[in-house]
Protein backbone atom coordinates (compact mmCIF):
# COMPACT_ATOMS: atom_id res chain seq x y z
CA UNK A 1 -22.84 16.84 7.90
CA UNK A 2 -21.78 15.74 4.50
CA UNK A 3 -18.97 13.19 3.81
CA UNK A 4 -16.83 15.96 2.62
CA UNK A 5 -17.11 18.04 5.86
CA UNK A 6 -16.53 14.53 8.03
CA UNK A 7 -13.43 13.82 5.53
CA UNK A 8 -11.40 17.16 5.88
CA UNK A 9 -12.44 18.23 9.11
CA UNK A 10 -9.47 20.08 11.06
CA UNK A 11 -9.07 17.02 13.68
CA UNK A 12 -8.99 14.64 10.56
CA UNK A 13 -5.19 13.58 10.13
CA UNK A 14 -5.48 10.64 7.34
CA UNK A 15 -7.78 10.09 5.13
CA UNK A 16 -7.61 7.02 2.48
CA UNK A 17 -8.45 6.65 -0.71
CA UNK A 18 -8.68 3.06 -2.03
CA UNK A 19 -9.97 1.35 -5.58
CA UNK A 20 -11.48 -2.24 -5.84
CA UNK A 21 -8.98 -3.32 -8.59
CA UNK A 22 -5.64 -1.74 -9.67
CA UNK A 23 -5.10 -0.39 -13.37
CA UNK A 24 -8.24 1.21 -13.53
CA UNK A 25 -8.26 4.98 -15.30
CA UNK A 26 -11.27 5.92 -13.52
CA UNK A 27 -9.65 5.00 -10.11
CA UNK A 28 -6.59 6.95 -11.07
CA UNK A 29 -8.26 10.02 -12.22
CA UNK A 30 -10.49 10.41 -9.42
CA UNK A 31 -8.18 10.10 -6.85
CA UNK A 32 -6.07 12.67 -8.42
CA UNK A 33 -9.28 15.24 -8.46
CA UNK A 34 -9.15 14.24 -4.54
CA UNK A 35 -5.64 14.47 -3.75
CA UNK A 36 -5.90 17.85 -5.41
CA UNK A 37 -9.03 18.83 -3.28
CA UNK A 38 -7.77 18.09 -0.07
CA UNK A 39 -4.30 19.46 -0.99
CA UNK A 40 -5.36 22.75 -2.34
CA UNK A 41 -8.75 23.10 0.11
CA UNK A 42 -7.83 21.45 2.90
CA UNK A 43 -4.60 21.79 3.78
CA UNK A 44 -3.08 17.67 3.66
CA UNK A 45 0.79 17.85 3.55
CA UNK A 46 1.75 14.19 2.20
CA UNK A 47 0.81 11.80 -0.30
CA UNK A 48 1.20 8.29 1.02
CA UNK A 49 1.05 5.54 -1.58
CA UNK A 50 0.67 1.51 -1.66
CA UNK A 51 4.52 1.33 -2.79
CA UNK A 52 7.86 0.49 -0.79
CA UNK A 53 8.80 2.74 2.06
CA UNK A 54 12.16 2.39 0.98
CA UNK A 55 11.75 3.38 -2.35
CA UNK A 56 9.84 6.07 -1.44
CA UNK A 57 12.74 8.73 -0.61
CA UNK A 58 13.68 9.15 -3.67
CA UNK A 59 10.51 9.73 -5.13
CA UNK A 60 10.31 12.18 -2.09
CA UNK A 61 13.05 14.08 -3.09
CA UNK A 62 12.18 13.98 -6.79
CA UNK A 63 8.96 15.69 -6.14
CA UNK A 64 10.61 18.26 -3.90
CA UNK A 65 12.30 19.20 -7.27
CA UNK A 66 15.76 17.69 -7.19
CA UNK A 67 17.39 15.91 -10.62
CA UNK A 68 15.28 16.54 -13.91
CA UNK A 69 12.22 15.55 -14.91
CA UNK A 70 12.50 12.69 -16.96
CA UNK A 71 15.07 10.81 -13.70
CA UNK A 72 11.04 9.90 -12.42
CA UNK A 73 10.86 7.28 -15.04
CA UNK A 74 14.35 5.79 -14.02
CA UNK A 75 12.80 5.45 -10.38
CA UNK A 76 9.90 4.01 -11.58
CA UNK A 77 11.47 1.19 -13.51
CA UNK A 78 12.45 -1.37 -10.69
CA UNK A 79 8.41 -1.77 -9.40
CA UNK A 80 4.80 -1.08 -10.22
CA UNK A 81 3.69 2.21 -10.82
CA UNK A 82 0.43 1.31 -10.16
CA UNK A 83 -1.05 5.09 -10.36
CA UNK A 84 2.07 6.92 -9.03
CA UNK A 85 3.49 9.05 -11.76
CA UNK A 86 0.97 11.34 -12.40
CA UNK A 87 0.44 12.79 -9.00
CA UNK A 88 4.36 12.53 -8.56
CA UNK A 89 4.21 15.10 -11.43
CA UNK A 90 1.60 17.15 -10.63
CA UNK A 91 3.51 17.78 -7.20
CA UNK A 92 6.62 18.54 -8.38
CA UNK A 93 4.78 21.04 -10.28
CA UNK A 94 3.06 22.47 -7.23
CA UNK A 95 5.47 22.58 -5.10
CA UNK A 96 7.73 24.36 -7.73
CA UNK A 97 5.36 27.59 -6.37
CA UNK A 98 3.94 26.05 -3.65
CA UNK A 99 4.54 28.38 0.02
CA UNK A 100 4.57 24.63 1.22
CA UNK A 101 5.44 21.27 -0.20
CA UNK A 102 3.73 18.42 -0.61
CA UNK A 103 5.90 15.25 0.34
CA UNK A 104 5.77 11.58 -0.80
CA UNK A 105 5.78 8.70 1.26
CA UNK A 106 6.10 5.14 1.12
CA UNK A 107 4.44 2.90 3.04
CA UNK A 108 5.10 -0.66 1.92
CA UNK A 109 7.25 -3.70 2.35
CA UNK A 110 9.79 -3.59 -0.47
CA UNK A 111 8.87 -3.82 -4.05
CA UNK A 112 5.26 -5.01 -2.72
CA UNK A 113 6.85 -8.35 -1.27
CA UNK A 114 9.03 -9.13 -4.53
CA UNK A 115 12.09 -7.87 -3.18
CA UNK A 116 14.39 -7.21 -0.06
CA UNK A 117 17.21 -5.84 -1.85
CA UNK A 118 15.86 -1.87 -2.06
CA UNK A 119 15.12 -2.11 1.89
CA UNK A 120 18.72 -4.30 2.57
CA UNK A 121 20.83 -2.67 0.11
CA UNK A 122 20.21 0.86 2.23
CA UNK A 123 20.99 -1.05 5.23
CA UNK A 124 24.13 -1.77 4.22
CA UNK A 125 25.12 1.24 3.31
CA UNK A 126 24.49 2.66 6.76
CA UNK A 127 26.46 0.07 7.84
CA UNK A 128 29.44 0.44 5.85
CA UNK A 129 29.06 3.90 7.79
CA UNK A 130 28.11 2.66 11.80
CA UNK A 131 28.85 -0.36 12.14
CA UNK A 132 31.45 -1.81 9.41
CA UNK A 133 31.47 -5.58 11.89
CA UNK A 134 28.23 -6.43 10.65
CA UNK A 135 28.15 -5.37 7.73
CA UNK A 136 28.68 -9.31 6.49
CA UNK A 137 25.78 -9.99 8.04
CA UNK A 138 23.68 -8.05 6.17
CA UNK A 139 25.15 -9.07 2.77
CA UNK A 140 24.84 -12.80 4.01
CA UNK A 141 20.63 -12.31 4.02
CA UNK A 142 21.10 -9.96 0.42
CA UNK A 143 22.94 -12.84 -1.21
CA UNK A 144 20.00 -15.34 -0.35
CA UNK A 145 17.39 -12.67 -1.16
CA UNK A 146 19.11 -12.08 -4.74
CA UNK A 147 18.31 -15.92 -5.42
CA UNK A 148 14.20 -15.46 -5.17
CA UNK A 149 14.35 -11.53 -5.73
CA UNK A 150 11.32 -10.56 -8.29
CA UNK A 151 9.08 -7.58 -9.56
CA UNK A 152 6.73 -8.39 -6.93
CA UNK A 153 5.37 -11.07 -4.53
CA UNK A 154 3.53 -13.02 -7.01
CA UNK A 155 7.15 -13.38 -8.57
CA UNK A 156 8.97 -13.63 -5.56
CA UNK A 157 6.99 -15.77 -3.31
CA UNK A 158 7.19 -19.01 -5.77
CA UNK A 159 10.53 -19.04 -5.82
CA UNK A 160 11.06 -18.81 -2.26
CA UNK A 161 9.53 -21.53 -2.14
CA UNK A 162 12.10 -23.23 -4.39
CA UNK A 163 15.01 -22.15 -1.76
CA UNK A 164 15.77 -25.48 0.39
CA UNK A 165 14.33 -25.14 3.92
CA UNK A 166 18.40 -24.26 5.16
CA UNK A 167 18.36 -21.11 3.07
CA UNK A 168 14.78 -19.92 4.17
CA UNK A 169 15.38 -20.49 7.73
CA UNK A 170 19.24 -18.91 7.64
CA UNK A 171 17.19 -15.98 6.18
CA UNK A 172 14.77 -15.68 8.76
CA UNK A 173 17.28 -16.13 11.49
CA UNK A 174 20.08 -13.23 10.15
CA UNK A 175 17.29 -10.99 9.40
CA UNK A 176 16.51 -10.90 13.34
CA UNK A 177 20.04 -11.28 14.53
CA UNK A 178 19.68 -7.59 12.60
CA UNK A 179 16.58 -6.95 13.76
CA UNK A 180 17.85 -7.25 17.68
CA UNK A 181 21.12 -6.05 16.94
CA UNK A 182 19.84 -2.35 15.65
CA UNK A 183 17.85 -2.56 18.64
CA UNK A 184 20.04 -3.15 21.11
CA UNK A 185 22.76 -0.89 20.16
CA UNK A 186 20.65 1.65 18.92
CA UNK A 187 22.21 4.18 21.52
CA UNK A 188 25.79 3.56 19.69
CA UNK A 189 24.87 3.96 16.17
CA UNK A 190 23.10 7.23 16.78
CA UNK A 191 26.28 8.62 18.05
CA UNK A 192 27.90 7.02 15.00
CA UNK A 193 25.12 8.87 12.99
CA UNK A 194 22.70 10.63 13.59
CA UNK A 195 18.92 9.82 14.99
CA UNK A 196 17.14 10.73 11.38
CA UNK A 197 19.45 8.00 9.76
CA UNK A 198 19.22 5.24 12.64
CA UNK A 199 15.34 5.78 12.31
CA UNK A 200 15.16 5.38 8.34
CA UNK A 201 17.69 1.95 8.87
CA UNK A 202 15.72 0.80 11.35
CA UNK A 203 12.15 0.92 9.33
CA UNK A 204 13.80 -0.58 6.25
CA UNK A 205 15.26 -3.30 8.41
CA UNK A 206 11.63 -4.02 9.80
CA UNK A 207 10.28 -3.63 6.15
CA UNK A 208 12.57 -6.69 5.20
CA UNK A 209 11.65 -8.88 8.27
CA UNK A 210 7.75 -8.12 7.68
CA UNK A 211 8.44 -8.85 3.87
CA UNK A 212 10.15 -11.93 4.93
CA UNK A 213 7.46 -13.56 7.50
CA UNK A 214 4.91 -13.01 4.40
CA UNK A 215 6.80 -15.75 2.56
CA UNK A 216 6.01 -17.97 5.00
CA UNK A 217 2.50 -16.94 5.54
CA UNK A 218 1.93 -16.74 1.60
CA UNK A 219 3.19 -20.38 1.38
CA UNK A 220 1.06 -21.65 4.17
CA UNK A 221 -1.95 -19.95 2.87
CA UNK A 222 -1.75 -21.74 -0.30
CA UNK A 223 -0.53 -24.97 0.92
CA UNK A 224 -3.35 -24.80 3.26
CA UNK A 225 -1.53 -25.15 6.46
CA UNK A 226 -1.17 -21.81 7.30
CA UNK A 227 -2.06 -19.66 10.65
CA UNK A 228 -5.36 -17.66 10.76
CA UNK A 229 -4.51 -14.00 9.58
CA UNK A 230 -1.13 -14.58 8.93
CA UNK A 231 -0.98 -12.85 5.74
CA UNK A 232 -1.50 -9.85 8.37
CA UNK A 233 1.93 -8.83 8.56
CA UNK A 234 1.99 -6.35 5.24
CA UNK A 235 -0.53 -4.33 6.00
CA UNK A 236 0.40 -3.68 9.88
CA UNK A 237 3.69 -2.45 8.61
CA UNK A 238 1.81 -0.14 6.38
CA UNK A 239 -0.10 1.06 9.42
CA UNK A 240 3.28 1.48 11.18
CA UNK A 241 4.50 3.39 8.19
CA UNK A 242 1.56 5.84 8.14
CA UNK A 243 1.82 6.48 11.88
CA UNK A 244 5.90 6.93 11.14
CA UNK A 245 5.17 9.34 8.48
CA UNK A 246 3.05 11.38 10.86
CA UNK A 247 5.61 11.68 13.52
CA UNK A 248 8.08 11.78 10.99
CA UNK A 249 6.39 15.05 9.04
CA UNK A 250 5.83 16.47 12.27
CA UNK A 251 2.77 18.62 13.79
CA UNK A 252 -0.13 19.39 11.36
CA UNK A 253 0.97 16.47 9.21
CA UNK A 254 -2.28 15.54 7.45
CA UNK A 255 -2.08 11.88 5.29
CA UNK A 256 -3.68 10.90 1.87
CA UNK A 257 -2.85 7.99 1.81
CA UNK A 258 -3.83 5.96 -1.82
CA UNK A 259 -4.22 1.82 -1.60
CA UNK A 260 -6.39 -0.59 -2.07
CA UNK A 261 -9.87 -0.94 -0.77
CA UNK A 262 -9.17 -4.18 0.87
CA UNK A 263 -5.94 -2.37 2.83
CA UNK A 264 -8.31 0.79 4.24
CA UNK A 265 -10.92 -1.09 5.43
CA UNK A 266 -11.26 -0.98 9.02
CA UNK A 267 -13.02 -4.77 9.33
CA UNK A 268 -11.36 -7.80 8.57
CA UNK A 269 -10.84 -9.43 5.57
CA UNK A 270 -12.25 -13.05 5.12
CA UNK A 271 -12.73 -15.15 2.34
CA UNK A 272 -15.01 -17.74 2.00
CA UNK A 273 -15.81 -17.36 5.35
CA UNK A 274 -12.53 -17.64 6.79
CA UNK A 275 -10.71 -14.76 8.37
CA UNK A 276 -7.56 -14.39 5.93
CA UNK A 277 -6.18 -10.47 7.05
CA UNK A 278 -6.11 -7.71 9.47
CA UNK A 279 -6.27 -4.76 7.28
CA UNK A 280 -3.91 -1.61 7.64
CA UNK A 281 -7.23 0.11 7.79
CA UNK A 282 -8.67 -1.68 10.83
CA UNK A 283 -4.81 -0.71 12.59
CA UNK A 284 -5.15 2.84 11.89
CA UNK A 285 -8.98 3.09 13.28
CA UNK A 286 -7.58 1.40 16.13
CA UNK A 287 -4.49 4.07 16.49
CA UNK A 288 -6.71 7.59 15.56
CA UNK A 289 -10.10 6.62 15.80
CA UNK A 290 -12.31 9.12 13.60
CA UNK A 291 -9.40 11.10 12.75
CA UNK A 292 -8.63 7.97 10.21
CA UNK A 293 -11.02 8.40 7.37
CA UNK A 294 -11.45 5.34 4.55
CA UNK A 295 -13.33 6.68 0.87
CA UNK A 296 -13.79 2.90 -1.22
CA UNK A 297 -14.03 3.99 -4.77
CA UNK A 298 -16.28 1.02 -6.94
CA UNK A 299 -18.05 0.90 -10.28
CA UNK A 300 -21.39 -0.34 -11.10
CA UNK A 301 -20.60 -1.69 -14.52
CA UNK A 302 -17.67 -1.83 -17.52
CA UNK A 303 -14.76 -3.78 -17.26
CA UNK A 304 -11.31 -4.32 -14.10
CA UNK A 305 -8.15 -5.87 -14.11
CA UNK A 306 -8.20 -9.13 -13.12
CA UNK A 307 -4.92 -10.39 -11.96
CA UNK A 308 -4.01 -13.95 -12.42
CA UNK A 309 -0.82 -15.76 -11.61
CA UNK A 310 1.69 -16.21 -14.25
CA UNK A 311 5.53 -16.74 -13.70
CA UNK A 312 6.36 -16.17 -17.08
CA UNK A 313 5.20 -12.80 -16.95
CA UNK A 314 7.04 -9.91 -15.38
CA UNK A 315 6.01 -9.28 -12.57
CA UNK A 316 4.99 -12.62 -12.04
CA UNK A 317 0.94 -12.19 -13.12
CA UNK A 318 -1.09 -11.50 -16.21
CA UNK A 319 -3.87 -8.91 -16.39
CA UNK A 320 -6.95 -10.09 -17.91
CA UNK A 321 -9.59 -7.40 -19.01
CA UNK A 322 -12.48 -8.75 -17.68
CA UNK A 323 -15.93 -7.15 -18.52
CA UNK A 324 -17.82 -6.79 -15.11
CA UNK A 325 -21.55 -8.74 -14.36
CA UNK A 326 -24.52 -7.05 -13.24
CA UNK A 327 -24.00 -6.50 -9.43
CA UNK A 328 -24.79 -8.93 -7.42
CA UNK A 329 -27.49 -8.25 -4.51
CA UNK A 330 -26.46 -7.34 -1.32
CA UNK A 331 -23.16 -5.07 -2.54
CA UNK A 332 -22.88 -1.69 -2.17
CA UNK A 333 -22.79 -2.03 -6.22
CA UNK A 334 -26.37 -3.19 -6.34
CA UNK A 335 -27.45 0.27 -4.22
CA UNK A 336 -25.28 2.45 -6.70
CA UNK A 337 -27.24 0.82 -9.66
CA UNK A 338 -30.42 0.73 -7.82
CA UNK A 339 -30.22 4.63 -7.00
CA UNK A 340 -29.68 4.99 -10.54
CA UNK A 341 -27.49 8.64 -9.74
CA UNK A 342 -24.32 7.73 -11.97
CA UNK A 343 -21.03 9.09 -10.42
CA UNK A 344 -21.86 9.09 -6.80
CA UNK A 345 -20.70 9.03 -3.43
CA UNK A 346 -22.57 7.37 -0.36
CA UNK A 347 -21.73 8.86 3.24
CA UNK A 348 -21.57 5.97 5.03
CA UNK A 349 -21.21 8.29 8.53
CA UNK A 350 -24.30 9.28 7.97
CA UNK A 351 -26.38 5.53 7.23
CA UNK A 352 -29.70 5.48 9.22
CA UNK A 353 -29.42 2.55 11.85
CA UNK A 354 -31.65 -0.12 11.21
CA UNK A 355 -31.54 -3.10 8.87
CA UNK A 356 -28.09 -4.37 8.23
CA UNK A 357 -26.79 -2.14 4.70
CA UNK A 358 -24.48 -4.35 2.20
CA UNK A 359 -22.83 -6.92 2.95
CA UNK A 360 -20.14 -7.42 0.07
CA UNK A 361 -18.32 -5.20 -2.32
CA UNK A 362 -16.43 -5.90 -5.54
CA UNK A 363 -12.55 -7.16 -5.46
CA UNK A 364 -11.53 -7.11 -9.58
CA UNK A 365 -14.37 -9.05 -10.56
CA UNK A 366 -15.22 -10.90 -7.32
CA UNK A 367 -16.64 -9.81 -4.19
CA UNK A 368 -14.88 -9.51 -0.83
CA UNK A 369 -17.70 -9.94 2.15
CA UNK A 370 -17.45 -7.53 4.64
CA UNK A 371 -20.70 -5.45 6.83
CA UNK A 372 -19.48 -2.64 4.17
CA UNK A 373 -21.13 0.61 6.73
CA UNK A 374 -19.01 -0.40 8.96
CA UNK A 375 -15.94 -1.17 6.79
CA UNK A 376 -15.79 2.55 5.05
CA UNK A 377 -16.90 6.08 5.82
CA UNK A 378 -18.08 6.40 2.19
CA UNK A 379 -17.83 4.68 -0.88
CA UNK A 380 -17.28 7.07 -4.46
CA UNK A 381 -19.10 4.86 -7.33
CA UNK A 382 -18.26 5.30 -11.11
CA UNK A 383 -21.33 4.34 -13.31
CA UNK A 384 -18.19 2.70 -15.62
CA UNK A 385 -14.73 1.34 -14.98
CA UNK A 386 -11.83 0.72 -17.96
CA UNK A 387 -8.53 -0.79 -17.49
CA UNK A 388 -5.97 1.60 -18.40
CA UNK A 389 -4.44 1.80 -22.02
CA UNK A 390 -0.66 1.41 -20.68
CA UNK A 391 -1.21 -1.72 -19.14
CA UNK A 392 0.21 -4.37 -21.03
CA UNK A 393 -2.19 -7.26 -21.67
CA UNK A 394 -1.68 -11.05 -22.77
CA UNK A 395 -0.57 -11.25 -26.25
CA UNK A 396 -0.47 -7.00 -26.89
């Protein structure tokens, strides 16, 4: 069986497509030859990408065809588009003839961890509308989230830890006085409502709290004094978000889902040898077994983005274009170059058992460790990789 038959088989229901570093054109291009694939050939319904899940429905509806075409860029502004607006286009365009339409989906905490306003300032809104009595709750947590609020987490997360410990705990503690709240009178608002609405609050509510706990676990990591794993709390939203999206879509709904490679693996992340994350990845294999299927894309040689911390920068780090070493032995890299086949892919479902295969695969220019057969179902090499033109490096 080749990777390709294991990948779209009828049972599979998500299959991920990740990249070692962000930026990268080759990334971007060949996961938009994929998307197209699977849409096209084998019959996947949504595009799920590493961006909010709030900020996802109107992207959604944008690629469904509503507003004109130049309103994308106007969504686009407030966050990253790492890699988004080119498949956003080429499904609007598609589904302008398409029999049926592709959808968009978020996935992520809001603006990657640098924000809770797009996931609380919904929230309020649907509280203006359900539930008018708490509706000063909610704008109690925005007005302490608009002190720290940033492009992303590397903005974000430094100045929350600027906020005095009073502020950060009030936070935490209206954010589940929410959290329980929706819960427990989740009966009332949905006759206030409806169930589609109550469902969408309810997620963006959870995106906040999960955005909120990574704060803490960000801090701790870097101070040292923080909980094994705790940085987990991202990516098993993300997982939750893919499994919403399924139920969401319906029956038949089949998931590319674009991210990082260190979010689709299905092993643990650990650095150094210390275990630092439970990857969406790993939560998904858990949830659908083999009808979850991770493709790492890699390069052998040319140059990634490295990102490096830097508040004075928008969104709170600098890219560096950094050219890439020889492989190092024992990555998947090293067996690329070693095979010597330029753009490649390696079915990993298909490995003969025996000695142990690589044991480390590139992260930017560094290498996360991970048993790497056991991480992906395949790996898609590029003999090259170049950081894209648009991105905007130091001093350009």
């Amino acid at each position: 069986m080749t990777w390709s038959r294991c990948a779209t088989s009828s049972a599979t229901r998500v299959v991920a497509i990740g990249e070692n570093s962000h930026f990268i054109t080759e990334f971007s291009l060949m996961r938009r030859r994929i998307l197209r694939f699977l849409v096209e050939r084998c019959g996947f319904t949504v595009l799920a990408f590493e961006y909010g899940f709030s900020e996802g429905f109107p992207l959604d509806a944008w690629a469904q065809g509503e507003g004109a075409d130049h309103d994308l860029s106007d969504h686009l502004a407030a966050a990253i588009p790492v890699g988004v607006e080119e498949p956003l286009r080429w499904m609007r365009r598609h589904n302008a003839t398409a029999a049926a339409p592709v959808r968009f989906a978020g996935i992520d905490i809001p603006a990657a961890g640098g924000s809770l306003l797009p996931a609380l300032a919904p929230v309020a809104d649907y509280l203006r509308q359900v539930d008018p009595e708490a509706l000063p709750v909610v704008q109690a947590a925005m007005r302490i989230a608009e002190s720290f609020a940033g492009a992303s987490a590397a903005a974000a997360a430094p100045a929350w830890t600027r906020l005095t410990s009073a502020e950060q705990d009030a936070l935490s503690a209206i954010l589940m006085r929410l959290l329980l709240r929706f819960r427990a009178v989740e009966v009332l608002y949905v006759s206030r409502g409806d169930r589609a609405g109550y469902d969408i609050a309810l997620r963006r509510l959870e995106a906040a709290c999960h955005a909120d706990y990574g704060f803490r676990a960000m801090a701790g990591l870097y101070a040292g004094t923080g909980l094994t794993a705790d940085t987990s709390a991202r990516d098993v939203y993300m997982a939750g978000s893919v499994l919403w999206h399924l139920k969401r879509f319906g029956p038949g709904t089949r998931i590319v889902l674009a991210a990082h490679n260190a979010h689709i693996q299905k092993t643990p992340v650990s650095f150094n040898g210390h275990l630092t994350g439970l990857p969406m990845g790993q939560h998904l294999h858990g949830s659908l077994g083999d009808d979850y299927v991770a493709l790492a894309l890699t390069s052998v040689t040319g140059h990634t983005a490295d990102m490096r911390p830097d508040e004075d920068a928008r969104f709170g780090f600098a890219i560096d274009d950094t050219a890439l070493q020889p492989p190092e032995p024992g990555s998947v890299e090293a067996a690329f170059a070693d095979a010597g086949l330029g753009l490649s892919i390696a079915d990993l479902r298909q490995a003969p058992h025996g000695p142990p295969g690589p044991d480390r695969i590139r992260i930017q220019s560094a290498y996360v460790h991970t048993p790497v057969l056991d991480a992906f179902d395949g790996v898609l090499s590029t003999p090259a990789s170049t950081v894209a033109d648009d991105v905007r490096l130091p001093g350009a």
